[in-house]
Protein backbone atom coordinates (compact mmCIF):
# COMPACT_ATOMS: atom_id res chain seq x y z
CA UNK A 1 93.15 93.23 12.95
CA UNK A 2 92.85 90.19 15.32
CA UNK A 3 96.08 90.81 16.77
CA UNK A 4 95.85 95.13 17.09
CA UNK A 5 92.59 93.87 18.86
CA UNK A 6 94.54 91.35 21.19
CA UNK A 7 97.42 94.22 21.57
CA UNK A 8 93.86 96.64 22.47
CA UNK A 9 92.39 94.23 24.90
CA UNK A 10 95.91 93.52 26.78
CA UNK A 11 96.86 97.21 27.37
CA UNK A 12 92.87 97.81 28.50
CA UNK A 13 93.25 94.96 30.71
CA UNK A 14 96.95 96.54 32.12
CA UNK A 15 95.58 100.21 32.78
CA UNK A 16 92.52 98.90 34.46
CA UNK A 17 94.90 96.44 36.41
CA UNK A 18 96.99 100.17 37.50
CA UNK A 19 93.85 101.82 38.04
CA UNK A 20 92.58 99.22 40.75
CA UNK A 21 96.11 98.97 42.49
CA UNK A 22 95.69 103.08 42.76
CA UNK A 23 92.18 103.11 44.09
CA UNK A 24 93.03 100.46 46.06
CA UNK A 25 95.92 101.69 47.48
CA UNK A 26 94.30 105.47 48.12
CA UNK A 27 91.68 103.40 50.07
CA UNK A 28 93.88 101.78 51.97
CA UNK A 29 95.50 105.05 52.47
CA UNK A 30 92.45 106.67 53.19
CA UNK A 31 91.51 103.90 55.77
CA UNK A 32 94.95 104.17 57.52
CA UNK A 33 94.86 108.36 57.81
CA UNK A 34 91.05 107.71 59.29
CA UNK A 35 92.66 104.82 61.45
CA UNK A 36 95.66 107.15 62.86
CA UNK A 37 92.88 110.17 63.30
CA UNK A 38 90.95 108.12 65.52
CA UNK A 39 94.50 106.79 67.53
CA UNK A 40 95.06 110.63 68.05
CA UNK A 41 91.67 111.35 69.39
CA UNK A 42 91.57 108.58 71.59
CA UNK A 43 94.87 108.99 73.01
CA UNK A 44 94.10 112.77 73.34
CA UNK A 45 90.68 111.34 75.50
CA UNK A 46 93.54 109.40 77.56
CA UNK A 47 95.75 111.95 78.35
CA UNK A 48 92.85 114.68 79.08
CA UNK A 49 91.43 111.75 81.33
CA UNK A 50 94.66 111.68 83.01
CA UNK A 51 97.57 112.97 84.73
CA UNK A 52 101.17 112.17 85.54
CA UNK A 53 101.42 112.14 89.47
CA UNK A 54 104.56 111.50 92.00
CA UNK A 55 104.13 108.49 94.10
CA UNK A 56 106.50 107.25 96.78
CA UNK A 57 109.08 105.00 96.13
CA UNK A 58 109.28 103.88 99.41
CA UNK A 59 108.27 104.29 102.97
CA UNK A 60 108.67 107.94 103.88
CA UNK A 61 109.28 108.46 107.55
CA UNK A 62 107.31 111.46 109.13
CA UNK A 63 110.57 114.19 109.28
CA UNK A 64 112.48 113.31 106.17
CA UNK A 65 113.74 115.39 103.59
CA UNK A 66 112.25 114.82 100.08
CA UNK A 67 115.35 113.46 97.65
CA UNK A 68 114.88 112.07 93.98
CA UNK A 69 115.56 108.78 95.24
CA UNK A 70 112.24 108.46 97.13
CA UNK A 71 110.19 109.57 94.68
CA UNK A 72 108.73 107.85 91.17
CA UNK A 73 105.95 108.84 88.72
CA UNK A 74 102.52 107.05 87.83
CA UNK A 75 99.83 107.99 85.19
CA UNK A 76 96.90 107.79 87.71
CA UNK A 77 92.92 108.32 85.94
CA UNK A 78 92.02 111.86 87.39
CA UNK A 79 89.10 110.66 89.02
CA UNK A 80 91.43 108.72 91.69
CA UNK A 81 94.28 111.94 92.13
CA UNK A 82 94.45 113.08 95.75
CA UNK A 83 93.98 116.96 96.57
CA UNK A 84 97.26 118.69 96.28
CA UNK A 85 99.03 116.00 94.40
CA UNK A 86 101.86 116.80 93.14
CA UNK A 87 103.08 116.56 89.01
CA UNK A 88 106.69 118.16 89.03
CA UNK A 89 109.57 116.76 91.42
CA UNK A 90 111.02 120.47 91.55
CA UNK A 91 108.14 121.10 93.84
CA UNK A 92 109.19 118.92 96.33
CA UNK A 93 112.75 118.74 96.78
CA UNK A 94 113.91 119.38 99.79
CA UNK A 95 110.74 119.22 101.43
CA UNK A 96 110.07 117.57 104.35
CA UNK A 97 107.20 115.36 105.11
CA UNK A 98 104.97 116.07 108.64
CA UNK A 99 103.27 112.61 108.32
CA UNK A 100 104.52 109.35 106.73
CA UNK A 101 104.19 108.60 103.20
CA UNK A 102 103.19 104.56 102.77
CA UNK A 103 105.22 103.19 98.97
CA UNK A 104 102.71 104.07 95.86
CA UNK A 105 100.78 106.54 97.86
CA UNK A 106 100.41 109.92 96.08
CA UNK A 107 102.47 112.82 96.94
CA UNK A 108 100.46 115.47 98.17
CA UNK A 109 101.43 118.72 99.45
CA UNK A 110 99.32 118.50 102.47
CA UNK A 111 102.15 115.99 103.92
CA UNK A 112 105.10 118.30 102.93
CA UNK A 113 106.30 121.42 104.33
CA UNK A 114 109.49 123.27 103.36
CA UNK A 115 112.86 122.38 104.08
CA UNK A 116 114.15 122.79 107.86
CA UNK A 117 117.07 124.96 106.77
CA UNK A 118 114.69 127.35 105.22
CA UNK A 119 112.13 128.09 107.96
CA UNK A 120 113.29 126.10 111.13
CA UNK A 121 110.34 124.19 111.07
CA UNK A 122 108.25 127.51 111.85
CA UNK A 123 104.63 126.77 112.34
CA UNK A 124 104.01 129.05 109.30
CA UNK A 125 106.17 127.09 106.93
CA UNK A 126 104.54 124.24 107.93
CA UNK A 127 100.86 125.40 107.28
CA UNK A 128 99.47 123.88 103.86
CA UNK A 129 98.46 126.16 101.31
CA UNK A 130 94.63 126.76 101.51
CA UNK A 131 94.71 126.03 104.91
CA UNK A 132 94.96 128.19 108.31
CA UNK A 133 96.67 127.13 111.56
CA UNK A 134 94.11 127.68 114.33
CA UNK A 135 94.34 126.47 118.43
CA UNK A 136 92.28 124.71 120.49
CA UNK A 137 92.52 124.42 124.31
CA UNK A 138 92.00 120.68 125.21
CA UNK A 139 93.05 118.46 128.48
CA UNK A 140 94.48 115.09 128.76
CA UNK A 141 90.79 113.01 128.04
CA UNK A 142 90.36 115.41 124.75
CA UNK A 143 93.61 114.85 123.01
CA UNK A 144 93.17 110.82 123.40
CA UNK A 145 95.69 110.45 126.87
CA UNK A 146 97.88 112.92 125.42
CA UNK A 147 98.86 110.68 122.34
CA UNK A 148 98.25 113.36 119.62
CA UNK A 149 101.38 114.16 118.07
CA UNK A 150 102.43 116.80 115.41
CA UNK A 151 102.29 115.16 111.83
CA UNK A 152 98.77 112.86 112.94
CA UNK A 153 95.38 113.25 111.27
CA UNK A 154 92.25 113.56 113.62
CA UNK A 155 88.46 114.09 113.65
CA UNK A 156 86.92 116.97 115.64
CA UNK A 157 83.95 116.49 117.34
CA UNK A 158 82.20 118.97 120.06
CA UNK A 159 79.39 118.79 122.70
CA UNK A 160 77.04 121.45 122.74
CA UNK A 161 74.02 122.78 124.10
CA UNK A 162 71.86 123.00 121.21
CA UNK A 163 67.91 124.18 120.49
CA UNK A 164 65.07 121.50 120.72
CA UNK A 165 61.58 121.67 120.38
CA UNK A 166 59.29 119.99 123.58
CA UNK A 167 56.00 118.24 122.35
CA UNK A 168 54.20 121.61 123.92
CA UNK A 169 56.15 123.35 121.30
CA UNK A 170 58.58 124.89 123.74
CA UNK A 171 62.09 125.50 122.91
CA UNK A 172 64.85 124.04 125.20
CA UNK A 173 68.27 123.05 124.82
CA UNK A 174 69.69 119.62 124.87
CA UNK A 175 72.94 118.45 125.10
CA UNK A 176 74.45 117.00 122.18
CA UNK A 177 77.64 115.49 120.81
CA UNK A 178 78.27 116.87 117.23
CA UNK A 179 81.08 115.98 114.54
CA UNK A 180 82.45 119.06 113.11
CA UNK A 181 85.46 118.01 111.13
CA UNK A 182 86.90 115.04 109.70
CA UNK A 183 90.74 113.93 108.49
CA UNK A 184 92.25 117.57 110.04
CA UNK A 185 96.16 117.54 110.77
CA UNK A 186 97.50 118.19 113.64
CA UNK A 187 100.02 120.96 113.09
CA UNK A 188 101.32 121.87 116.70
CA UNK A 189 100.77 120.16 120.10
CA UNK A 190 101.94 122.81 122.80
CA UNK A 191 105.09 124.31 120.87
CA UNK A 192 106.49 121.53 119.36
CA UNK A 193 105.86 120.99 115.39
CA UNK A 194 107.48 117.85 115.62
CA UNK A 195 110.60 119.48 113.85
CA UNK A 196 112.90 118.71 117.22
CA UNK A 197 114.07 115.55 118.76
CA UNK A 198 112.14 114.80 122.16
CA UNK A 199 115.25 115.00 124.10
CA UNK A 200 115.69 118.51 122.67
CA UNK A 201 111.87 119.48 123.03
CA UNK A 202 111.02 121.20 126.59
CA UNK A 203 107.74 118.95 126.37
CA UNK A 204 110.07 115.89 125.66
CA UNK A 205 110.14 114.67 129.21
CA UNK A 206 106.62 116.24 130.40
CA UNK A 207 104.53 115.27 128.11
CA UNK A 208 103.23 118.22 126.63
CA UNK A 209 100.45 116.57 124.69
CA UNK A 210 99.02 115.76 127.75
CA UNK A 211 97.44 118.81 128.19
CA UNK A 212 96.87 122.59 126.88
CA UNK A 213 96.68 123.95 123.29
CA UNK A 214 96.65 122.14 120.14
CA UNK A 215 97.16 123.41 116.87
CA UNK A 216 95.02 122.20 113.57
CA UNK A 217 95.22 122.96 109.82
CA UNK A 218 91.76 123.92 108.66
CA UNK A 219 90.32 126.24 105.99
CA UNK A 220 89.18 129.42 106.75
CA UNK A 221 85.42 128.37 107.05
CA UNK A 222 86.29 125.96 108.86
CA UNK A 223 88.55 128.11 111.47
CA UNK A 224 85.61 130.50 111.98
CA UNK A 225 83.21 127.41 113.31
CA UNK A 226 86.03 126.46 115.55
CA UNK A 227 86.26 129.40 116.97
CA UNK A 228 82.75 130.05 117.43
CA UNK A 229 82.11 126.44 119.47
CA UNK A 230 85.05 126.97 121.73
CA UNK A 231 82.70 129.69 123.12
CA UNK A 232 79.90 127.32 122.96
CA UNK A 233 81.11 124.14 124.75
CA UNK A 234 84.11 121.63 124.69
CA UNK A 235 86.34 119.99 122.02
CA UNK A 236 87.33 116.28 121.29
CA UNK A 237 89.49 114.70 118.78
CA UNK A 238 90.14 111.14 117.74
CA UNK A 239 92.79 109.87 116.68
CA UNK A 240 93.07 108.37 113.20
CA UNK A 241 95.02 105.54 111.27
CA UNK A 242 97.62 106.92 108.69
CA UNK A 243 96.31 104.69 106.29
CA UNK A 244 92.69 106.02 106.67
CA UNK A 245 91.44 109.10 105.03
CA UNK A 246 87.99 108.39 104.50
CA UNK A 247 85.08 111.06 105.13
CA UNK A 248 82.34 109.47 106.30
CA UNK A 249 78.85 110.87 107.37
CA UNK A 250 77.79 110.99 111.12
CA UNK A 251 74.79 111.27 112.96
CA UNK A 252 75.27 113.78 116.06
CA UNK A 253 74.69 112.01 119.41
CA UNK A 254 71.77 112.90 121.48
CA UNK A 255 69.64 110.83 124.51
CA UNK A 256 66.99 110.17 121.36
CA UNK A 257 70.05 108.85 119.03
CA UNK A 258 72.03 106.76 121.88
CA UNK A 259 68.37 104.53 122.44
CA UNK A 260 67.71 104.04 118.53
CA UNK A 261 71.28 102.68 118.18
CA UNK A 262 71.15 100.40 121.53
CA UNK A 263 67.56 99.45 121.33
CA UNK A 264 66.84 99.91 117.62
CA UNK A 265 64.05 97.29 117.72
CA UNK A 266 62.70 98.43 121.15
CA UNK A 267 59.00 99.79 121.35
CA UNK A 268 57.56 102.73 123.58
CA UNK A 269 56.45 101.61 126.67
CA UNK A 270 52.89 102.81 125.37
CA UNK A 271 52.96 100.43 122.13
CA UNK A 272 54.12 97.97 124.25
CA UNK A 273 51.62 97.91 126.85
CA UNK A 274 48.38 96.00 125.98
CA UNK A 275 45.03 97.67 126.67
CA UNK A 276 42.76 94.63 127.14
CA UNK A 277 39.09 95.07 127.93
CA UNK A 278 38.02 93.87 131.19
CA UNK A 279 34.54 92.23 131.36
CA UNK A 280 31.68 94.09 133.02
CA UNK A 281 29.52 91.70 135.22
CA UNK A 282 26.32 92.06 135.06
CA UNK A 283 24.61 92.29 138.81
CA UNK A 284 21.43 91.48 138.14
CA UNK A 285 22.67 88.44 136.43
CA UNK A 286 21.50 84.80 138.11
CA UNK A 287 25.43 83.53 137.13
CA UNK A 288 28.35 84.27 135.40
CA UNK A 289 30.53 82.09 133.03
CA UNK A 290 33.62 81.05 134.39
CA UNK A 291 36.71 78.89 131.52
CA UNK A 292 38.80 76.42 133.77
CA UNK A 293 41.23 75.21 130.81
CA UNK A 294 38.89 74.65 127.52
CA UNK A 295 35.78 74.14 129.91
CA UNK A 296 33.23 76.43 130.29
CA UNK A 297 30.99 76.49 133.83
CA UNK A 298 28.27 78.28 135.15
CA UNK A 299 28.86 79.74 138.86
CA UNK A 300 25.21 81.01 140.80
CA UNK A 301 25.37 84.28 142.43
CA UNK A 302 24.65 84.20 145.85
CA UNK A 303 21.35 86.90 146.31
């Protein structure tokens, strides 16, 4: 009996020994499908946070055709991808680019326009998508000394008469400077779209830029207020950096706005001035009191 017991006790103590190994192995198991579950979902969260973009490879020029070779891929967070980037390399093959494209910097098909061979460099092929190619007439002083060139990035800014209300409560105009647009490209400048060589443009030795039309890439909106303050007053455009495409909020310039920003600190002449009360001699008074320093006198009135 003692030993059927022993035999009883040893094959209790194996089967419990297989029973823990399999509970403890489906936990385990259990723990590793719940681990994996939660890799998926967070690498799911990744990829919907972000997107595959082409980047450049290397400086590209303003005027070259898009190969392979200048172009590599980067998993950017889709917070920081640039309008129009572009995900597929078919896209942009063969393309050519109207401004130049610094090394890492996004793709974007607001810097590309299609191949030469395929349009000529036609103002229409070069045109974003989105956008609309619109004119403005400008001189030498509006298109910065004639510098603009087809392929730069400016701001447009216009003066205008605009609507003011007097302290009597009558309406007058007032001139003012006003920013309209910000970070527009420059798709034309006369009739060159910076698609032929300056010896072969017929503004190449004159200067075209100088003077005359200039053509912008602007949404529709956007074309519509254009065209309404070219009837209203005059144009200006600055020139920007090709490594800045910031937005940045501006005040319109008026008389009122020119003295905050040069005399921010500066008072109205009537806050500045002093009203001090002058003393009112008496005249039937015998004398009057008169300080020399920290002394005090008393002068007689002559009768």
């Amino acid at each position: 009996m003692a030993i059927e017991k022993q035999k009883l006790i040893l094959i209790s103590g194996v089967v419990l020994g297989v029973v823990a190994i399999l509970m403890t192995k489906m936990y385990l198991d259990q723990q590793q499908q719940v681990a994996q579950a939660q890799a998926k979902k967070t690498l799911a969260k990744m990829q919907t946070n972000q997107t595959v973009v082409l980047v450049a490879k290397q400086d590209i020029p303003s005027g070259s055709v898009i190969e392979s070779r200048m172009i590599d891929s980067s998993i950017v967070p889709n917070q920081f991808i640039q309008p129009q980037a572009v995900t597929s390399i078919d896209r942009v093959l063969g393309m050519v680019s109207l401004a130049l494209i610094s090394k890492g910097e996004q793709i974007t098909l607001s810097k590309l326009s299609k191949s030469r061979k395929e349009d000529g460099g036609s103002l229409a092929g070069n045109t974003p998508a989105g956008k609309r190619a619109i004119s403005i007439a400008v001189d030498s002083i509006a298109s910065v000394s004639g510098m603009v060139r087809p392929g730069d990035y400016v701001d447009v800014i216009a003066t205008l008469q605009v609507p003011a209300q007097g302290p009597d409560g009558q309406v007058s105009t007032q001139m003012a400077v006003v920013p309209l647009f910000q970070n527009v490209l420059v798709l034309a400048v006369g009739q060159d779209t910076g698609f032929v060589g300056r010896a072969e443009s017929r503004y190449g030795e004159k200067g075209a830029s100088s003077g005359g039309l200039i053509t912008l890439a602007i949404g529709p909106q956007e074309a519509n207020l254009i065209a309404f303050v070219q009837e209203q007053g005059k144009m200006r455009l600055t020139l920007r950096s090709p490594a800045d495409a910031n937005v940045e909020p501006v005040v319109p310039a008026s008389w009122e706005t020119l003295f905050q920003y040069i005399m921010p600190q500066q008072k109205s002449v009537e806050e500045s001035i002093e009203v001090k009360e002058v003393p009112v001699v008496d005249a039937t008074a015998e004398y009057v009191e008169v300080f020399r320093g920290l002394n005090k006198e008393k002068v007689s009135l002559s009768k």
